[in-house]
Every structure is written in structure tokens, then in C-alpha cells.
Protein backbone atom coordinates (compact mmCIF):
# COMPACT_ATOMS: atom_id res chain seq x y z
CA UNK A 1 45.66 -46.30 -91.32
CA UNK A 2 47.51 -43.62 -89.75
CA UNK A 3 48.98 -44.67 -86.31
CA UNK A 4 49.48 -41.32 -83.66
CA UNK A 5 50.96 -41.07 -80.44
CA UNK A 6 50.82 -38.05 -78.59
CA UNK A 7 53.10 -37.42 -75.59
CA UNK A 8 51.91 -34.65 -72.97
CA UNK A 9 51.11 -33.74 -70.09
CA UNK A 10 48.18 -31.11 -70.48
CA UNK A 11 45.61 -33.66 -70.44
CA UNK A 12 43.28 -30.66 -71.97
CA UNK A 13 45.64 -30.40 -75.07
CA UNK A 14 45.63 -33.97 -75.23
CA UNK A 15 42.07 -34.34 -75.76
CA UNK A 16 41.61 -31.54 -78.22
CA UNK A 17 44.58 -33.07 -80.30
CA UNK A 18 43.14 -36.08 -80.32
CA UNK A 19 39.73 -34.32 -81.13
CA UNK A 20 40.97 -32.76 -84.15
CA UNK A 21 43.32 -35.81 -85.33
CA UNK A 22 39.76 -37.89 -85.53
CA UNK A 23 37.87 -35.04 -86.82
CA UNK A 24 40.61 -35.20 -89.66
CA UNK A 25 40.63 -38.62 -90.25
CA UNK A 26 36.83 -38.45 -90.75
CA UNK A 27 36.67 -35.65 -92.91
CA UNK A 28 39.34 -37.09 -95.16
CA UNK A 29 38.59 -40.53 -95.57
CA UNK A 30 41.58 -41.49 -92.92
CA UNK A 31 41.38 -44.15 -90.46
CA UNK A 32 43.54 -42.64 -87.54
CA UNK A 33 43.98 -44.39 -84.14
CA UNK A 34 45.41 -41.91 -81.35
CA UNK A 35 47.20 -43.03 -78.59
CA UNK A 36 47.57 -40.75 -75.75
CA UNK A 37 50.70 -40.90 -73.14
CA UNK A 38 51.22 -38.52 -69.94
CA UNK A 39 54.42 -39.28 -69.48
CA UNK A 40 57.69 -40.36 -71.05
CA UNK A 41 58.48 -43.55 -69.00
CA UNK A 42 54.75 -44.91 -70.33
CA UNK A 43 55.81 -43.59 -73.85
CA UNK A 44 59.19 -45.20 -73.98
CA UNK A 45 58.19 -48.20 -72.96
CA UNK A 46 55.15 -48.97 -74.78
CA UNK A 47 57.24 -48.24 -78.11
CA UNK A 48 59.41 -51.23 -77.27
CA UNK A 49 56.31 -52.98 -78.73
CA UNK A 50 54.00 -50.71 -80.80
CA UNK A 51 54.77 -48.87 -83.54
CA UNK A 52 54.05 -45.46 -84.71
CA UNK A 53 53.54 -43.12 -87.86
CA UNK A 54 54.16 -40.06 -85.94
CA UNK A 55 54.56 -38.79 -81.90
CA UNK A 56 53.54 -35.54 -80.95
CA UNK A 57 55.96 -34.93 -78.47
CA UNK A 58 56.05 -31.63 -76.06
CA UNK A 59 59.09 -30.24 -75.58
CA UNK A 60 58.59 -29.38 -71.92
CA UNK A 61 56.62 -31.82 -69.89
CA UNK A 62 56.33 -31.57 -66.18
CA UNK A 63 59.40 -33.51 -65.23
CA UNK A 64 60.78 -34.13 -68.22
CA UNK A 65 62.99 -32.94 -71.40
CA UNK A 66 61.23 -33.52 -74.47
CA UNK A 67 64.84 -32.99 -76.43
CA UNK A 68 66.53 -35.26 -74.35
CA UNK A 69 63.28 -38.10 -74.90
CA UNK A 70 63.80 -37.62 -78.76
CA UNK A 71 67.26 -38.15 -78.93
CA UNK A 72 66.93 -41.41 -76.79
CA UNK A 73 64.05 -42.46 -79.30
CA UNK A 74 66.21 -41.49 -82.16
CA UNK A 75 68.97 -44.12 -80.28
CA UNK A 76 66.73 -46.99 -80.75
CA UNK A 77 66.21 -49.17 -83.34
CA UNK A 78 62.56 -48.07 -83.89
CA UNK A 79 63.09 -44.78 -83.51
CA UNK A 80 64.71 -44.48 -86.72
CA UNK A 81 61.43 -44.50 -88.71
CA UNK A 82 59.15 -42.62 -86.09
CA UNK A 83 58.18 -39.32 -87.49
CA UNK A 84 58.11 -36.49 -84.69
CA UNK A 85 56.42 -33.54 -84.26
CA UNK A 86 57.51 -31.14 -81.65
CA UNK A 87 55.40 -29.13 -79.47
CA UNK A 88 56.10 -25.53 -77.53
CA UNK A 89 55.49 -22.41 -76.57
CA UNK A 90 58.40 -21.07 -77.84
CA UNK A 91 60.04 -20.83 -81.06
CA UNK A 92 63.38 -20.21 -79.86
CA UNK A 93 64.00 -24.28 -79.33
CA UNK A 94 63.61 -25.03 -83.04
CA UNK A 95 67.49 -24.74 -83.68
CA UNK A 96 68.13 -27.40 -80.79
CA UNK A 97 66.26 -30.11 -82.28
CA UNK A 98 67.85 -30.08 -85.59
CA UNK A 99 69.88 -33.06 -84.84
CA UNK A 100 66.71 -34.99 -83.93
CA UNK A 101 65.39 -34.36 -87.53
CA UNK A 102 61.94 -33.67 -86.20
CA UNK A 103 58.95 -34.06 -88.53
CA UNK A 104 57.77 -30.57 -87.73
CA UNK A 105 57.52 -27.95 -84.90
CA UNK A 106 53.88 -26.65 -83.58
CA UNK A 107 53.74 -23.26 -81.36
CA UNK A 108 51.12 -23.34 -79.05
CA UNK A 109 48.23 -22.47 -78.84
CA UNK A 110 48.24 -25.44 -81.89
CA UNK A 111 45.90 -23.69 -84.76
CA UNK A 112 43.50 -26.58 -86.43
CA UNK A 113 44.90 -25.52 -89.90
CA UNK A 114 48.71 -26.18 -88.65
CA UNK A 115 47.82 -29.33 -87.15
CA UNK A 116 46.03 -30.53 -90.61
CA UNK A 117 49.09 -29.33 -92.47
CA UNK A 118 51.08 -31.72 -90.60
CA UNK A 119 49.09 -35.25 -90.77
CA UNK A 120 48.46 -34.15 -94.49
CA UNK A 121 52.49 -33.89 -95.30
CA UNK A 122 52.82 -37.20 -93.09
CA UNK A 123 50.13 -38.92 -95.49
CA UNK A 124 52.35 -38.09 -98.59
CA UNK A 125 55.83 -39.10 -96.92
CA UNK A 126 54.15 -42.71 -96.01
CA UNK A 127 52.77 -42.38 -99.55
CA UNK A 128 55.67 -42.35 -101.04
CA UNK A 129 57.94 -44.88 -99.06
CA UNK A 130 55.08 -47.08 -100.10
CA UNK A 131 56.75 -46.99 -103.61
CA UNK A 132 60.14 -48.25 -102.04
CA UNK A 133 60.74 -52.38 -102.70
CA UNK A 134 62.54 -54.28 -100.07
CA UNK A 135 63.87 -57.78 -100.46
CA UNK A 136 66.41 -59.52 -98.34
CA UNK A 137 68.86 -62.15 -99.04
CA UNK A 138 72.15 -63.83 -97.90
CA UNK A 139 73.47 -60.06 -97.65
CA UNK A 140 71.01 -58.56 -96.16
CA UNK A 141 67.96 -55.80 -96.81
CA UNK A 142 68.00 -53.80 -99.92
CA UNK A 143 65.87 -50.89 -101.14
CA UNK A 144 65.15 -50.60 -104.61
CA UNK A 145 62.76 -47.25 -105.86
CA UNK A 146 59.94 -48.67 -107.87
CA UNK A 147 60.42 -46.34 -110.59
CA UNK A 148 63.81 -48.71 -110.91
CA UNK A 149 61.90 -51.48 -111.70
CA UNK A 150 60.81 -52.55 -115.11
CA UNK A 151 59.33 -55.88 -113.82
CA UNK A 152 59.94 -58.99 -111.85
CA UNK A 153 59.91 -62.16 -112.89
CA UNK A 154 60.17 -65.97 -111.28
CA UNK A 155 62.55 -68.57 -111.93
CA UNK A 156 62.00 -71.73 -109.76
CA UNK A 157 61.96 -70.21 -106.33
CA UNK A 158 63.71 -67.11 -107.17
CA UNK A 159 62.06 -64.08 -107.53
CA UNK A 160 64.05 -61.53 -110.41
CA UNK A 161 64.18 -57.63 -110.25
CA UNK A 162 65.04 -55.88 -113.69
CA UNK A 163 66.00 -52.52 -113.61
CA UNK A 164 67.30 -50.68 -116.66
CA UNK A 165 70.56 -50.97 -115.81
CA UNK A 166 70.93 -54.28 -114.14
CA UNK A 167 69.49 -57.65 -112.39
CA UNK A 168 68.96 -58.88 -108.59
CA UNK A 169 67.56 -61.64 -107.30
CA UNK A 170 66.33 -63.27 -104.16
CA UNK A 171 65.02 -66.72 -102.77
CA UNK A 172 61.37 -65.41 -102.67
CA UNK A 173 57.53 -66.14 -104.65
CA UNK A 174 56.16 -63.77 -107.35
CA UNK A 175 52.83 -63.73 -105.52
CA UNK A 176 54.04 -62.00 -102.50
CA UNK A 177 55.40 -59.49 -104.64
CA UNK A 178 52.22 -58.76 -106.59
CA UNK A 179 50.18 -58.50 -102.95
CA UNK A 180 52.25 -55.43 -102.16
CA UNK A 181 52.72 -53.88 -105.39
CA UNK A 182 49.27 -53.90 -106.53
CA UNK A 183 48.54 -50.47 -107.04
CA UNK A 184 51.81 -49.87 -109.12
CA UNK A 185 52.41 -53.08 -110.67
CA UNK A 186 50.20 -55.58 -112.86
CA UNK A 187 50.79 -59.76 -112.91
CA UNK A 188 50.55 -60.54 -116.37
CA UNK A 189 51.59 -64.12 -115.80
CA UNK A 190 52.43 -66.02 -112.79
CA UNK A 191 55.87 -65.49 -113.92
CA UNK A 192 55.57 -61.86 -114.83
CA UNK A 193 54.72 -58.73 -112.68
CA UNK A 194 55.20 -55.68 -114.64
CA UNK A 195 55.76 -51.73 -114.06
CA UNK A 196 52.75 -50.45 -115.80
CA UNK A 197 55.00 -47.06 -116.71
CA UNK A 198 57.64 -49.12 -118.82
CA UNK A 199 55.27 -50.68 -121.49
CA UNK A 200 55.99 -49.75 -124.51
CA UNK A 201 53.45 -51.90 -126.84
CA UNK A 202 50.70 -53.78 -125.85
CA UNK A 203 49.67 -56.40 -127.95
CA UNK A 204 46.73 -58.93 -127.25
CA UNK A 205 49.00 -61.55 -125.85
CA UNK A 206 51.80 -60.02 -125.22
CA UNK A 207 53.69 -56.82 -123.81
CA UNK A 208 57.19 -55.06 -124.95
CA UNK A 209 58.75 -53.56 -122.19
CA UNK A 210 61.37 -50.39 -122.48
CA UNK A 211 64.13 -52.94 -122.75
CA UNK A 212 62.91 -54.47 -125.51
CA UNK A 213 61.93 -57.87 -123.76
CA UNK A 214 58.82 -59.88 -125.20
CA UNK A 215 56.63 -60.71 -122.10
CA UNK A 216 53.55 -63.02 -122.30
CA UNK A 217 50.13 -62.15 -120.67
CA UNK A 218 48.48 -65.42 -119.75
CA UNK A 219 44.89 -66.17 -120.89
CA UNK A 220 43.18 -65.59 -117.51
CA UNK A 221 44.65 -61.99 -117.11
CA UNK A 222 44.31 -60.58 -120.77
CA UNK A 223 41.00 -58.60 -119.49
CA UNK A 224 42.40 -57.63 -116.79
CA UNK A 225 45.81 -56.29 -118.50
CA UNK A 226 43.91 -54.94 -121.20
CA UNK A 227 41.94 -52.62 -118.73
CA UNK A 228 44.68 -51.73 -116.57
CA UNK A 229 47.00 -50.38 -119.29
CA UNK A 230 43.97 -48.21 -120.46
CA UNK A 231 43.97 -46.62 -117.65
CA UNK A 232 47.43 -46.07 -117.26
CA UNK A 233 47.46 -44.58 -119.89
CA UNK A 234 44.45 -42.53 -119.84
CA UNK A 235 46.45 -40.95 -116.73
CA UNK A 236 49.39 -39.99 -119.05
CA UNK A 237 46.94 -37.98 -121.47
């Protein structure tokens, strides 16, 4: 689901953005939720305690700065995640938000195909952080790409990352891991959760990874493995 907020004071806008942000999400198979703020005291403080995918912020509300409400966002602790997409009549303040890192810039009047351009870019930046694996430990968080990983295995309760070049580990269970790597990795074992891209040879009970290592598929999965490798790599043909 795509979460929205849009921040402005033309109540007419408003409703036509969120209009069109439905009409999207409807048309592509999208769940979108819109949330719709007149003002930038009710914005600021309801994301103390929601989240957000994107704001659609106008640059000049009533009483208001829309720079100067970005770069408070951008101060907070959320707002370093919040994608936002400016909104003006003019052009000319495009070069003033570059330290904001906006999302994008929409000129009004808003056209339906500029609008769509936007929420379909968002969908493939949220896309692709999806493929980014976090794990914490005595250190702290860590990011590791999943095209890193070659797979994960468990060892007591430690969960182990291999990458091709070297090991990390964390107090953690295998299962959560496989609940939020599904689409991108496959549990071959309750030990094993492996990068479908890194197989080398598949064997009926077995699977050679890129590094070589021997991994066992357990009885209960070998369907399962069996099908999802065929379609990996039907995808590669």
C-alpha cells in the first residue's frame, strides 16, 4: 500500500489530487490511502506519529513557507525517509529546494499524466529499497543489498549472512528472515534460505551455490524448490 499525504490549502486541489491518486490506485492494482492536511501545524504534528510514502507539499500556502516546512521535516528523524513532492505555480523555486532533495516538482495547473509519472517512479523507489536487508546487533543497524547475499543460514540462535566476499551475523531466527524475503529468497531447510540468483546446480536433494557450498533441501520443501528454481530460471531465458 502506498501511504500519501497531501499538504494544501486549496481545498479544490486537494480533492482533485486525491481524486486522481485513487483513480490511480484503482486502475493499477494500488491500494493508496490519501491523507489530506490544510495546514502545516496539523501536518507536522500528525507525522510525529504516522508515517508516509510521499507528501505533496505546496510551496506557498496561505500563511506559510512550504521551503521552510520541508527543511524542518528534513530535521526530524522521520523526515529522512519521507519522499516529497513540491507543488507551485512557478518554476523559478526549483533551484531553492535542492537542499531538501525533493522527490519531484509539479507546476500547476497539475496535468493527470505528471501526477501518474510521479506515484509510478515512487512505486519503483519503494520497490527497490524492498531489496535492501537490515539486521541489527550489539553495533547497531546495517544494510546489506540483497544482490550481496548468497544465503543465510542458522546456527543456534544466530542467524548467518554470506556474501561473496565475507560473513555477518546476528542474534536473530531464520524464519523471520524468510517472511520478508519471500519474493527473492527460497527456505530450502529450516537452516537454509537461499538467493535464488546464486544457484549454480540443482540437484534433487541438494543445491551448489556460487561459492561452491553443498546446501541440503529438506524433504518437505523439495517440490517447492524444485518449482521455484524453474521459474527462476525460466526468467533468465
Amino acid at each position: 500500500m502506498l501511504e500519501l499525504a497531501i499538504c494544501d490549502d486549496d481545498i479544490i486541489l486537494c480533492n482533485w489530487l486525491e481524486q486522481k491518486l485513487l483513480h490511480y490506485g484503482k486502475a493499477n492494482d494500488c491500494q493508496i490511502s490519501v491523507e489530506i492536511y490544510y495546514s502545516a501545524k496539523q501536518l507536522l504534528n500528525r507525522l510525529e506519529e504516522e508515517s508516509y510514502d510521499m507528501l505533496f507539499l505546496d510551496i506557498c500556502l496561505e500563511h506559510e513557507n512550504g521551503i521552510d516546512i520541508g527543511t524542518e521535516i528534513r530535521k526530524k528523524n522521520y523526515g529522512k525517509e519521507l519522499q516529497i513532492t513540491y507543488i507551485s505555480t512557478y518554476q523559478e523555486y526549483a533551484m531553492k529546494l535542492f537542499r531538501i532533495h525533493p522527490f519531484d516538482f509539479l507546476v500547476k495547473p497539475i496535468r493527470e499524466e505528471e501526477l501518474f509519472r510521479v506515484i509510478g517512479e515512487l512505486r519503483e523507489l519503494l520497490k527497490e529499497r524492498k531489496k535492501i536487508f537490515e539486521y541489527t546487533d550489539t553495533k547497531g543497524i546495517h544494510k546489506i543489498s540483497y544482490d550481496k547475499i548468497l544465503y543465510f543460514y542458522s546456527l543456534g540462535k544466530r542467524v548467518h549472512i554470506v556474501t561473496s566476499e565475507k560473513e555477518f551475523e546476528y542474534r536473530g531466527k531464520l524464519k523471520d528472515v524468510a517472511d520478508v524475503t519471500e519474493e527473492y529468497f527460497l527456505l530450502i531447510h529450516k537452516s537454509y534460505l537461499i538467493n535464488m540468483e546464486y544457484v549454480e546446480h540443482y540437484e534433487y536433494d541438494n543445491v551448489v551455490m556460487k561459492d561452491k557450498t553443498r546446501l541440503s533441501i529438506s524433504k518437505a520443501n523439495r517440490k517447492k524448490v524444485r518449482e521455484r528454481l524453474l521459474q527462476t530460471e525460466k526468467k533468465r531465458l
